[in-house]
C-alpha atoms as a PDB file:
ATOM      1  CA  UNK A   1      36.658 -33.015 -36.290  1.00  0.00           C
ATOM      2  CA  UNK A   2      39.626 -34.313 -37.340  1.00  0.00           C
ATOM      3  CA  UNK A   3      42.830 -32.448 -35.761  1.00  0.00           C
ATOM      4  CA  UNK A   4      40.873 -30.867 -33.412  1.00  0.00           C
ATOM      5  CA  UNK A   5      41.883 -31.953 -29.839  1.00  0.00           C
ATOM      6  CA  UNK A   6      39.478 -32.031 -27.162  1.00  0.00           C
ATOM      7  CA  UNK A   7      39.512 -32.998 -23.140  1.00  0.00           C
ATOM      8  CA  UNK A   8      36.723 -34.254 -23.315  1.00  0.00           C
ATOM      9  CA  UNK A   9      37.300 -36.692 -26.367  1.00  0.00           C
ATOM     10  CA  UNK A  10      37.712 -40.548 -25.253  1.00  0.00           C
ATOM     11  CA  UNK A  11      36.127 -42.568 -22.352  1.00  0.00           C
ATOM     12  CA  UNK A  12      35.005 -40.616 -19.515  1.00  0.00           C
ATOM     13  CA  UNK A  13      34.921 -42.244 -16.390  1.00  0.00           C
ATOM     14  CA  UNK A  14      32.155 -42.045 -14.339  1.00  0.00           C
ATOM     15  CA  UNK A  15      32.380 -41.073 -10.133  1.00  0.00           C
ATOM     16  CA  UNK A  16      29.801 -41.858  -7.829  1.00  0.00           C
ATOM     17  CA  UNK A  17      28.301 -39.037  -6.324  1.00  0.00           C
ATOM     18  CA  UNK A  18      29.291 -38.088  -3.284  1.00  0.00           C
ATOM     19  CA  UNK A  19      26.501 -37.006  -0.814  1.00  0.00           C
ATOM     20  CA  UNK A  20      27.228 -34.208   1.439  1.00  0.00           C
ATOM     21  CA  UNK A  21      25.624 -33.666   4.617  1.00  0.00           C
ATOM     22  CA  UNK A  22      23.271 -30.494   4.936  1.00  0.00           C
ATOM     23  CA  UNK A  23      25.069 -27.948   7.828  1.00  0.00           C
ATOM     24  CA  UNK A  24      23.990 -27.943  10.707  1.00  0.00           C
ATOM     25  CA  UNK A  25      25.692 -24.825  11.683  1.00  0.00           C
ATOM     26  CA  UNK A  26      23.805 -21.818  12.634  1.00  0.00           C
ATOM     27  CA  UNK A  27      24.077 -18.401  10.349  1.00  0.00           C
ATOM     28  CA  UNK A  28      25.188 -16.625  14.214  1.00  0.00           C
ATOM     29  CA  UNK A  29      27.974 -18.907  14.726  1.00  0.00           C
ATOM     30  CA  UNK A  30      28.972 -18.682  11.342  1.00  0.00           C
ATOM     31  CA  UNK A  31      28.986 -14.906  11.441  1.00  0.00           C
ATOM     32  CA  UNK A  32      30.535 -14.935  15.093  1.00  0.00           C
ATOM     33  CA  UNK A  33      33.668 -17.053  13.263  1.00  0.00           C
ATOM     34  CA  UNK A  34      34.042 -14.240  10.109  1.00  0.00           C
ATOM     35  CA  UNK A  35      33.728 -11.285  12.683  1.00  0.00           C
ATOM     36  CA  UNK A  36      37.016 -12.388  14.568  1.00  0.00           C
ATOM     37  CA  UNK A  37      38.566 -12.795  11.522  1.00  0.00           C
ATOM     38  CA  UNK A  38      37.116  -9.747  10.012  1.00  0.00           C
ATOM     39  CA  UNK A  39      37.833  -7.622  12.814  1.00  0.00           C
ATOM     40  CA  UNK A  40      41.390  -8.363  12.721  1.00  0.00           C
ATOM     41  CA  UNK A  41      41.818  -7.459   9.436  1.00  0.00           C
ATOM     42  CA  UNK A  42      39.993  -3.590   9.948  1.00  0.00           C
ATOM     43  CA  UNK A  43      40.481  -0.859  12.088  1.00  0.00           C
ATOM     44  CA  UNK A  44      38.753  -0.397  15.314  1.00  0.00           C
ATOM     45  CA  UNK A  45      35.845   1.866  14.193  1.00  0.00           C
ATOM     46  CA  UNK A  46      35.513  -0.384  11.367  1.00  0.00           C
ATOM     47  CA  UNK A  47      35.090  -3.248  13.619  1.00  0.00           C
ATOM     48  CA  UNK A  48      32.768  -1.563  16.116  1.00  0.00           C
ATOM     49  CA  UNK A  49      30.497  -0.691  13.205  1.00  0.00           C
ATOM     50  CA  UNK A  50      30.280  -4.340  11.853  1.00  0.00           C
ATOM     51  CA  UNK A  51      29.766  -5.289  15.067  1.00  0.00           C
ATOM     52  CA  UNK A  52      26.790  -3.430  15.712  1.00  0.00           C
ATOM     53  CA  UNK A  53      25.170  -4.104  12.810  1.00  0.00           C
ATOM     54  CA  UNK A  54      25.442  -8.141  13.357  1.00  0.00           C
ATOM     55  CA  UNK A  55      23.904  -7.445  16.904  1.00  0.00           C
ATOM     56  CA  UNK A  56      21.794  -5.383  16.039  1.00  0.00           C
ATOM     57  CA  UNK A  57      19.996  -6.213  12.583  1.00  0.00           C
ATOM     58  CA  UNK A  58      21.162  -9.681  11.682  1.00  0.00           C
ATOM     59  CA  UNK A  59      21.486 -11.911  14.525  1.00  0.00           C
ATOM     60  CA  UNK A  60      18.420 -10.715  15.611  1.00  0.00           C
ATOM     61  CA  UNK A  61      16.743 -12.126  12.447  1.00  0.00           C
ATOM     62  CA  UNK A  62      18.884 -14.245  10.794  1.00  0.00           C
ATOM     63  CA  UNK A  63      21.021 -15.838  13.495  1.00  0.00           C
ATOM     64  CA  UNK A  64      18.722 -19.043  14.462  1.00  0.00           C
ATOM     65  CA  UNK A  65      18.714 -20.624  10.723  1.00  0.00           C
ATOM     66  CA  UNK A  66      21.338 -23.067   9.952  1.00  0.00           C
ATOM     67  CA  UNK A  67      23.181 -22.497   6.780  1.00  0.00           C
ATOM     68  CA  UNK A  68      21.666 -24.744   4.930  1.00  0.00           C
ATOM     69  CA  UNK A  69      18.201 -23.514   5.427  1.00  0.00           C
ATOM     70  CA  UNK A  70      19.113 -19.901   4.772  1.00  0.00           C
ATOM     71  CA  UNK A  71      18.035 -18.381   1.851  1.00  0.00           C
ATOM     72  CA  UNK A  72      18.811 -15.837  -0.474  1.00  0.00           C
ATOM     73  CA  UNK A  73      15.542 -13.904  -0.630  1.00  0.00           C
ATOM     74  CA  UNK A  74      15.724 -14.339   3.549  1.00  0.00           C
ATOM     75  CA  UNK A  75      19.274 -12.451   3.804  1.00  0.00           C
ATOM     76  CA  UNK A  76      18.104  -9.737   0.392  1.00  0.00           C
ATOM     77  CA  UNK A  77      15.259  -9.078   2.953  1.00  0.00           C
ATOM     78  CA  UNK A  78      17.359  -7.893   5.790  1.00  0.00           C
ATOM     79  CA  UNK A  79      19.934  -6.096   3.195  1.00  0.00           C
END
């Protein structure tokens, strides 16, 4: 339309893709790295709950796959 101003009007210039590597980190280590953090932004209990429940329930089950293999009906299942 005439007037009307658009980004996308004009050449666009193409980029090659850029292929990223799968992870090969595993869900525990991941999980290990957010508890520290997490744990020093909560209070003790808190902490000692969260904890727990990574020990307990999720490591347990979830801890061996890499991040790139996990899925989200895998994690819904243990949630």
């Amino acid at each position: 339309m005439p007037g009307c101003y658009s980004p996308f009007s004009g050449d666009v210039q193409k980029h090659p893709s850029t292929y990223i590597e799968p992870s090969t980190t595993l869900y525990k280590e991941y999980l290990g790295d957010w508890f520290i953090t997490k744990k020093n932004s909560s209070g003790i209990q808190t902490a000692k709950v969260y904890q727990n429940y990574l020990q307990s329930r999720i490591m347990p089950r979830l801890g061996n796959y890499t991040l790139s293999k996990l899925s989200t009906i895998q994690i819904s299942i243990v949630y």
